[in-house]
N, C-alpha and C. Protein backbone atom coordinates (compact mmCIF):
# COMPACT_ATOMS: atom_id res chain seq x y z
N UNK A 1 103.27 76.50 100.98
CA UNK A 1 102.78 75.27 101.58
C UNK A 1 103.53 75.02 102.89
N UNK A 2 103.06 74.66 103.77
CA UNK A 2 103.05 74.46 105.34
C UNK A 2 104.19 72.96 105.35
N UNK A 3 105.13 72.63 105.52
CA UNK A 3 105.46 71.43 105.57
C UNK A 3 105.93 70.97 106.68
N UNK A 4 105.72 69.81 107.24
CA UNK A 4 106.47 69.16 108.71
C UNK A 4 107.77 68.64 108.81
N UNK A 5 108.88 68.43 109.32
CA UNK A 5 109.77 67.79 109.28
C UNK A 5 109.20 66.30 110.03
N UNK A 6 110.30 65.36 109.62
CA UNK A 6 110.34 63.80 110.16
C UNK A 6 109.89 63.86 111.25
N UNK A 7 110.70 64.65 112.31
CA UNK A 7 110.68 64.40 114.03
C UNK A 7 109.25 65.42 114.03
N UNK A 8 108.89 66.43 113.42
CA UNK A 8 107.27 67.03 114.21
C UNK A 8 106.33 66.19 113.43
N UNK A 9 106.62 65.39 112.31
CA UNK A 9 105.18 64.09 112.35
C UNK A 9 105.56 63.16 113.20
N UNK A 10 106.63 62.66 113.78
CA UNK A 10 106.99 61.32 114.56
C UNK A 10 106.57 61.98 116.10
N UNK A 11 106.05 63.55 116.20
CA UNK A 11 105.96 63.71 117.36
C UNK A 11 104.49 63.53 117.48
N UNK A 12 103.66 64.29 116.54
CA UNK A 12 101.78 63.86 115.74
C UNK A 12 101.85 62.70 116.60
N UNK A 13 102.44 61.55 115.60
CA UNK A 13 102.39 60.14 115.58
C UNK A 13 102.22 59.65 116.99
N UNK A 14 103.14 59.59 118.06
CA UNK A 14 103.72 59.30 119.13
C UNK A 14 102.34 59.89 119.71
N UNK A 15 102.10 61.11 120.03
CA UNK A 15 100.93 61.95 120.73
C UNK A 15 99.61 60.83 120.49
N UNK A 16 99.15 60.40 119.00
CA UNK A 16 97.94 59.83 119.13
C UNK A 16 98.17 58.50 119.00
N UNK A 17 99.52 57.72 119.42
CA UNK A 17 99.30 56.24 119.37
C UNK A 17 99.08 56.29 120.95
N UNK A 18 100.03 57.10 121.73
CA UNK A 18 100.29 57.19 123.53
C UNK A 18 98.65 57.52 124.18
N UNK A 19 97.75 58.40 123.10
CA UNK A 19 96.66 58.58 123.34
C UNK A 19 95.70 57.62 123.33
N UNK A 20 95.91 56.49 122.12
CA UNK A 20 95.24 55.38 121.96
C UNK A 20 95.52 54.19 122.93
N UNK A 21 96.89 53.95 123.07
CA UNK A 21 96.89 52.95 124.26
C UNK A 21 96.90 53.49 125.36
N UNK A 22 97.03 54.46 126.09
CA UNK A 22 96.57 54.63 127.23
C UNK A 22 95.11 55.56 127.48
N UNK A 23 94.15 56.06 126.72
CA UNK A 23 93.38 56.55 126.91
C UNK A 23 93.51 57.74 127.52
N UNK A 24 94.78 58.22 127.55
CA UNK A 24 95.17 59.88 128.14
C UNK A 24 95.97 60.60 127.01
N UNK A 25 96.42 61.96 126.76
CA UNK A 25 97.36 61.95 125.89
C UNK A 25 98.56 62.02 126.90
N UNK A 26 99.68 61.95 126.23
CA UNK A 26 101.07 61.81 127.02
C UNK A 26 101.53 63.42 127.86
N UNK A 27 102.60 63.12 128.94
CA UNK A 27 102.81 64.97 129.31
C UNK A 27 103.78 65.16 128.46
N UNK A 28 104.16 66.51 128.20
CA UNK A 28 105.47 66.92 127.50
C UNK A 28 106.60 66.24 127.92
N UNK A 29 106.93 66.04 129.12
CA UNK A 29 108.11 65.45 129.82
C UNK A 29 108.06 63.90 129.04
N UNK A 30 107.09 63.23 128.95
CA UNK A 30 107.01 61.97 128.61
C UNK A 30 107.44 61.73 127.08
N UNK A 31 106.95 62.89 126.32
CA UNK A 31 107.42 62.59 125.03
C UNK A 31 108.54 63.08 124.70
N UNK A 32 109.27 64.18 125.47
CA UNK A 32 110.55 64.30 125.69
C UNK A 32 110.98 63.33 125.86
N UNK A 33 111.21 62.59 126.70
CA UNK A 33 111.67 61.32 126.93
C UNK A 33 111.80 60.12 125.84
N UNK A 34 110.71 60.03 125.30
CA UNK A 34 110.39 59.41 124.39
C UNK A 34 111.42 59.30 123.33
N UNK A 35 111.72 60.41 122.75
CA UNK A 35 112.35 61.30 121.79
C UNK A 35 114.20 61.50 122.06
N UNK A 36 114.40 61.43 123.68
CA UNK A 36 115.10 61.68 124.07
C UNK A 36 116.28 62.95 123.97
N UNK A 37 115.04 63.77 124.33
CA UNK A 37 115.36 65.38 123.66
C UNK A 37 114.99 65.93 125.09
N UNK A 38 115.53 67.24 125.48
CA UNK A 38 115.46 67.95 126.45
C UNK A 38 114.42 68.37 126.53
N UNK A 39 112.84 68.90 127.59
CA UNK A 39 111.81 69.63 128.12
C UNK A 39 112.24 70.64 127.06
N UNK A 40 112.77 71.70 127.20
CA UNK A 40 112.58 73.05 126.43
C UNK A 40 112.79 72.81 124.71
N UNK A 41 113.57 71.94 124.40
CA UNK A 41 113.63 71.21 123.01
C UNK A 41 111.97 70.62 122.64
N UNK A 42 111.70 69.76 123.30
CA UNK A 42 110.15 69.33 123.10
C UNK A 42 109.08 70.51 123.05
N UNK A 43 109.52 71.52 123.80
CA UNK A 43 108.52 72.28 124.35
C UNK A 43 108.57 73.52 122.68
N UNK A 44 109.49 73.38 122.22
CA UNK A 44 109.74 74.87 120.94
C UNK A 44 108.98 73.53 119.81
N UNK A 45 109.03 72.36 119.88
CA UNK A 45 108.76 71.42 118.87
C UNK A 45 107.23 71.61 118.95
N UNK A 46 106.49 71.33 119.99
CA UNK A 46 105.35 71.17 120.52
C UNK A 46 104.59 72.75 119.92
N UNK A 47 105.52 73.96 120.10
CA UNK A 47 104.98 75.27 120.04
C UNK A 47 104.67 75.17 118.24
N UNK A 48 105.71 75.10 117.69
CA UNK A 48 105.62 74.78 116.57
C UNK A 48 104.58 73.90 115.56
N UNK A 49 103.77 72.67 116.11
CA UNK A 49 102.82 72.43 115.69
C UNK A 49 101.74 73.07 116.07
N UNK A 50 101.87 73.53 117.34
CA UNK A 50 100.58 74.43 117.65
C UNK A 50 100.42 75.33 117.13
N UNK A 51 101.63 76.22 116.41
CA UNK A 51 101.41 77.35 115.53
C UNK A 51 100.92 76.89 114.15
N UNK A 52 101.30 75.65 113.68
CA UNK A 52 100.71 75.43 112.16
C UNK A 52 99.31 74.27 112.75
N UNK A 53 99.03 74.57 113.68
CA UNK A 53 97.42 74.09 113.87
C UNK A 53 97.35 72.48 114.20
N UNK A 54 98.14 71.40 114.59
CA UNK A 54 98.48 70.48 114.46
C UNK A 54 98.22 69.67 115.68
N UNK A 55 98.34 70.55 116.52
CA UNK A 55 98.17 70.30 118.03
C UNK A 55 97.36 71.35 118.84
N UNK A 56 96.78 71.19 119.58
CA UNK A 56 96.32 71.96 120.54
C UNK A 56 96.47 71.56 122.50
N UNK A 57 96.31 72.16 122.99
CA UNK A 57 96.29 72.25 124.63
C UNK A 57 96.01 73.37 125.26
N UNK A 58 95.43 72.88 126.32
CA UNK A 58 94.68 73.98 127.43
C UNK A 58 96.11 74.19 128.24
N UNK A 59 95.98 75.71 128.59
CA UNK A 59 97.65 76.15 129.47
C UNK A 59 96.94 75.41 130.75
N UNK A 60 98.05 75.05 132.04
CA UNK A 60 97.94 74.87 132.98
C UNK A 60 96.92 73.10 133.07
N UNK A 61 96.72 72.87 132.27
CA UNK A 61 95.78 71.75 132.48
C UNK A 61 96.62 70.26 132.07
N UNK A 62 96.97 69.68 132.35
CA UNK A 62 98.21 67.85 132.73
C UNK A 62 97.30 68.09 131.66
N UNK A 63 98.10 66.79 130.73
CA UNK A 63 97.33 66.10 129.99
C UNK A 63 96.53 66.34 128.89
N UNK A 64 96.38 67.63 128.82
CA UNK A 64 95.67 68.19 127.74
C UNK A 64 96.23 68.20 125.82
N UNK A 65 97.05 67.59 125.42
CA UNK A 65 97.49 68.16 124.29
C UNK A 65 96.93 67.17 123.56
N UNK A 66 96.45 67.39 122.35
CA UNK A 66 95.78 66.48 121.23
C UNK A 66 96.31 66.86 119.77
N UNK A 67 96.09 65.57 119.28
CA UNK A 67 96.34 66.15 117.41
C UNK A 67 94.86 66.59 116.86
N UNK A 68 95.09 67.77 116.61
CA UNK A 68 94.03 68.49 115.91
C UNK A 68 93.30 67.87 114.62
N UNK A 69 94.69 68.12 113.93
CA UNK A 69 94.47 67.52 112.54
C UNK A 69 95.90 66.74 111.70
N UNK A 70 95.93 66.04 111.05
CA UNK A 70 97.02 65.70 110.48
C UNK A 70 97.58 65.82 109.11
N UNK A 71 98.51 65.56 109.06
CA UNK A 71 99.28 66.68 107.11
C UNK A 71 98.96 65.06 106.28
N UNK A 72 98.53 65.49 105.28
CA UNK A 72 99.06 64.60 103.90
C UNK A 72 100.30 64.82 103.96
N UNK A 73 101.14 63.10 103.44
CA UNK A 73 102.07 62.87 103.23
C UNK A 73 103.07 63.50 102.32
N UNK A 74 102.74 64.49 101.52
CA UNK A 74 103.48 64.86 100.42
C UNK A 74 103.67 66.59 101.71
N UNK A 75 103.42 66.42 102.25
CA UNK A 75 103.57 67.50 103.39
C UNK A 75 104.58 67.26 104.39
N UNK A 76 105.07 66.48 104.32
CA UNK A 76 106.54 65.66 105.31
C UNK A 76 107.14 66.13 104.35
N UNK A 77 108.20 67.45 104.91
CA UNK A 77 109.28 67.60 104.01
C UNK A 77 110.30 66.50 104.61
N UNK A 78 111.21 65.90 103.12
CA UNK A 78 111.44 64.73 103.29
C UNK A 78 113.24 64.37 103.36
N UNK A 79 113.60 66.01 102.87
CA UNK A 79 114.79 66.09 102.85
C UNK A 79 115.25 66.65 104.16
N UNK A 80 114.29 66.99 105.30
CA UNK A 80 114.50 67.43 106.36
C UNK A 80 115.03 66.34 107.44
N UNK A 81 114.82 65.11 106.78
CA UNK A 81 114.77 64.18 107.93
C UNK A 81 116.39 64.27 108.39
N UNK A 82 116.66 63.74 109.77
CA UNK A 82 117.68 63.60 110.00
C UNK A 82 117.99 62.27 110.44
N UNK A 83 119.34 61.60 109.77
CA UNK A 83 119.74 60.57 109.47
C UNK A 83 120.45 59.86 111.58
């Protein structure tokens, strides 16, 4: 079974609320920020849902990244979180 840690659903999360109030999705830099985690830190986080299907984006294109699909809750591994 496929499971997410805390911070790659709080990243899901963040992607389609930033999508909902502003009607764009957010850039990587922005949710870096967000998170307050370094570009290349966001960027292995980001790769990582895209490999378990979670996210998608067009290369080269601003703005492009969306939540594909999202995990049932019993799919947040829960002991991963960090305090």
């Amino acid at each position: 079974m496929i499971t997410l840690t805390q911070k790659q659903y709080d990243t899901l999360l963040f992607i389609q609320q930033y999508t909902d109030t502003y009607h764009e999705p957010p850039l990587q830099i922005e949710i870096a920020r967000h998170f307050g985690v370094s570009a290349p830190t966001m960027d292995e986080r980001l790769k990582a849902l895209r490999s378990r299907g979670y996210v998608e984006w067009e290369k080269q294109v601003r703005r492009s990244i969306r939540v594909r699909r999202w995990p049932s809750m019993e799919r947040v591994n829960k002991e991963r979180i960090a305090a």
